[in-house]
Protein backbone atom coordinates (compact mmCIF):
# COMPACT_ATOMS: atom_id res chain seq x y z
CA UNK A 1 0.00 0.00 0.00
CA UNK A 2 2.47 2.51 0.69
CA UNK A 3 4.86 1.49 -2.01
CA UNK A 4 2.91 3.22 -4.36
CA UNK A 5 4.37 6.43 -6.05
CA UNK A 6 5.99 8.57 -8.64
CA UNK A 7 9.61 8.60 -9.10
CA UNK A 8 10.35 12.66 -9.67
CA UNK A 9 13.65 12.44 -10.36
CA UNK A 10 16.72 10.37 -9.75
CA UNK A 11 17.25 9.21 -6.01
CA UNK A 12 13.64 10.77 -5.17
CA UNK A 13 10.64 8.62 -4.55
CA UNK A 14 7.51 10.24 -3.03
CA UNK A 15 4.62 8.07 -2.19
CA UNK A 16 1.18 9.11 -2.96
CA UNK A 17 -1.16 10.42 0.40
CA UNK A 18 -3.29 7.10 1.78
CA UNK A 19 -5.42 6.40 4.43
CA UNK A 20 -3.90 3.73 6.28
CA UNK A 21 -6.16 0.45 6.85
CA UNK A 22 -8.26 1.52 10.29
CA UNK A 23 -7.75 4.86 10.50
CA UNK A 24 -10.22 7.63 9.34
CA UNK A 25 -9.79 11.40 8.96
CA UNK A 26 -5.65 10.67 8.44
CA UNK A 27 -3.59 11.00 5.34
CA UNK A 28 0.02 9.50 5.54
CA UNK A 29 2.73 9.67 3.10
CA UNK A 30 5.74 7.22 3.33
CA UNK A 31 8.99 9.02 2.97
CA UNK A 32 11.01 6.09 3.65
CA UNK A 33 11.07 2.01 4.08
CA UNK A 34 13.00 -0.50 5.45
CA UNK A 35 17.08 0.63 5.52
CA UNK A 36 18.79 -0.50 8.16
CA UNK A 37 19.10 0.55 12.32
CA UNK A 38 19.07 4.44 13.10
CA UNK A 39 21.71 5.32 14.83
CA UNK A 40 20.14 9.04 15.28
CA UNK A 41 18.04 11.93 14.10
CA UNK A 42 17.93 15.81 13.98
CA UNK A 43 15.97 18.78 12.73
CA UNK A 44 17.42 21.45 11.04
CA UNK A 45 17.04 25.29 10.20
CA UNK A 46 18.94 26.05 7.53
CA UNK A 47 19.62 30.10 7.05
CA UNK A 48 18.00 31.85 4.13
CA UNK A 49 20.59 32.78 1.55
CA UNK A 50 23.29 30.38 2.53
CA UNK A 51 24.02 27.75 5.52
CA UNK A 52 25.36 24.58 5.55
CA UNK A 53 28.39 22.70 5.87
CA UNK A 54 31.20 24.29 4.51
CA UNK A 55 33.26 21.00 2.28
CA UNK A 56 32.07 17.98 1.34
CA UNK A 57 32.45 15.37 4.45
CA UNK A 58 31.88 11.50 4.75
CA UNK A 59 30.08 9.35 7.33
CA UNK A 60 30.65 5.39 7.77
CA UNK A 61 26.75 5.89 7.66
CA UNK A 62 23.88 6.81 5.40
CA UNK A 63 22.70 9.67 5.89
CA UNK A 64 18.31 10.26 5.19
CA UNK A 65 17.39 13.52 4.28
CA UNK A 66 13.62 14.91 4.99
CA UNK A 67 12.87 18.38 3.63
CA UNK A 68 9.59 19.88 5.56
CA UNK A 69 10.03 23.42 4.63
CA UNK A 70 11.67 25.22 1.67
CA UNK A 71 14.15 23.35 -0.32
CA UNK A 72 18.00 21.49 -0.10
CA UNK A 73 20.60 21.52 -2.43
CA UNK A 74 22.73 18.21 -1.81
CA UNK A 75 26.18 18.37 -3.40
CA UNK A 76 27.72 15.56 -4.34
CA UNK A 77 31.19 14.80 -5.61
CA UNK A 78 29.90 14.74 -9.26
CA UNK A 79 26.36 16.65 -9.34
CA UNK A 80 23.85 18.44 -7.41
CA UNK A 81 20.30 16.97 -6.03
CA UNK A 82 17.60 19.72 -5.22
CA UNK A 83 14.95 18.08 -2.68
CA UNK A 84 11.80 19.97 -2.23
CA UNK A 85 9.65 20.25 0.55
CA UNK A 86 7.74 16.70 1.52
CA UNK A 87 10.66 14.68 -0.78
CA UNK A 88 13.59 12.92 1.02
CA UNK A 89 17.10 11.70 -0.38
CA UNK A 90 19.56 9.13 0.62
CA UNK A 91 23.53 10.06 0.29
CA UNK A 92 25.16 6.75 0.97
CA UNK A 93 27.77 6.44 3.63
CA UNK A 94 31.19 7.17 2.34
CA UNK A 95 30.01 9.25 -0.39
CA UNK A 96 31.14 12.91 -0.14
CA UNK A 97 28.40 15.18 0.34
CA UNK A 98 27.46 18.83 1.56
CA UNK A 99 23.82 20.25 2.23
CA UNK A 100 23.01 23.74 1.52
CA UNK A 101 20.19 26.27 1.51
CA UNK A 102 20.66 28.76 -1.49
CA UNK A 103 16.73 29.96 -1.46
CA UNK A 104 15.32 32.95 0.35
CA UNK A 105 13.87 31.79 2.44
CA UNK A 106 14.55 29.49 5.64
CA UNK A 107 14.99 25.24 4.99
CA UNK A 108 13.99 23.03 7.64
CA UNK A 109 15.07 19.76 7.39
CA UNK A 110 14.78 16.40 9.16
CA UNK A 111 18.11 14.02 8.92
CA UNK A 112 18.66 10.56 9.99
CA UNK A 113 21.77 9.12 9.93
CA UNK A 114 21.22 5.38 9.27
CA UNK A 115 23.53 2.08 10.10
């Protein structure tokens, strides 16, 4: 049921809104599945007009990013990935990776780092 969706772009798969079985009045979207243990989470404001981690860094882990508000601009070592508000994105652990906020407005952001 909630592995139905649209694939928007590369590396971004939104599921459509559902009602769940037994629930009324309640819309759910899945933003993720089954990846592994999660080691930990954290919400993020990113400034308008900049903000973000200076150089591209690695992790041992993946790293799940959940964009609630505004947009994220994911560099990678070889191209960019824009995720929009209510899409997520998965950077793979050991690939070198910044996030940034270039819009004018603020980004917030949910990340899960994942083992």
């Amino acid at each position: 049921m909630y592995n139905e969706g649209i694939h928007l772009r590369e590396g971004i798969f939104v599921s459509k809104f559902m009602v769940p079985p037994n629930h009324i009045n309640f819309k759910a979207k899945k933003l993720f599945g089954e990846m592994g243990k999660i080691i930990d989470g954290a919400i993020a404001y990113i400034d308008l007009n900049g903000g973000g981690p200076t150089e591209l860094h690695t992790h041992e882990h993946n790293h799940l990013f959940i964009v609630t508000k505004g947009e994220a601009k994911v560099l990678l070592a070889d191209k960019e990935v824009i995720i929009r508000k209510d899409e997520a994105f998965l950077v793979e652990g050991k690939i070198p990776h910044s996030v940034w906020n270039n819009q004018d407005e603020e980004t917030v952001m949910i990340g899960i780092s994942i083992k």
